[in-house]
Protein backbone atom coordinates (compact mmCIF):
# COMPACT_ATOMS: atom_id res chain seq x y z
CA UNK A 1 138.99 94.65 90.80
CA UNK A 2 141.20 91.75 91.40
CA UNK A 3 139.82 89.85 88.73
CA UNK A 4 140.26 92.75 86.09
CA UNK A 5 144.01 92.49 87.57
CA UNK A 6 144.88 88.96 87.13
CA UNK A 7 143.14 88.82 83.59
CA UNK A 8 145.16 92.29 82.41
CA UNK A 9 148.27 91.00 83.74
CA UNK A 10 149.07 88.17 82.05
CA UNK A 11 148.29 89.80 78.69
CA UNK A 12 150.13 92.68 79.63
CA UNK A 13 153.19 90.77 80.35
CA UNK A 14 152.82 89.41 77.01
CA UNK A 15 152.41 92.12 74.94
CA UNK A 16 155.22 93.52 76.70
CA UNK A 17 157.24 90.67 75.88
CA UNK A 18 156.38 91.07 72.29
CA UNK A 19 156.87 95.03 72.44
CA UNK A 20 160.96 93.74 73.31
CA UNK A 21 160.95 91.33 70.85
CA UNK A 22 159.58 93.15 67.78
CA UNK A 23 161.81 96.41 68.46
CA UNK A 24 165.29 94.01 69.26
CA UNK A 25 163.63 92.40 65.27
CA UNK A 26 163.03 96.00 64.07
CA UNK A 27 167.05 97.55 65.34
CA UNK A 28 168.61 94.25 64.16
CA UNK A 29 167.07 94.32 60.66
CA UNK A 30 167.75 98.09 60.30
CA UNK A 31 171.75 97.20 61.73
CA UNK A 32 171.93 94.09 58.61
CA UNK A 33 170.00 96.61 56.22
């Protein structure tokens, strides 16, 4: 189990990561727009 964890994790964090950055993209183009 503790392997599933620590390989989930760090691709977790990052698609989390990416989650923030695309929606802060997404509300800042439709602000300009």
């Amino acid at each position: 189990v503790s392997s599933v964890v620590s390989a989930t994790a760090p691709l977790f964090m990052v698609v989390m990561f990416f989650q923030k950055q695309i929606i802060s993209g997404l509300t800042t183009g439709a602000v300009k727009g």
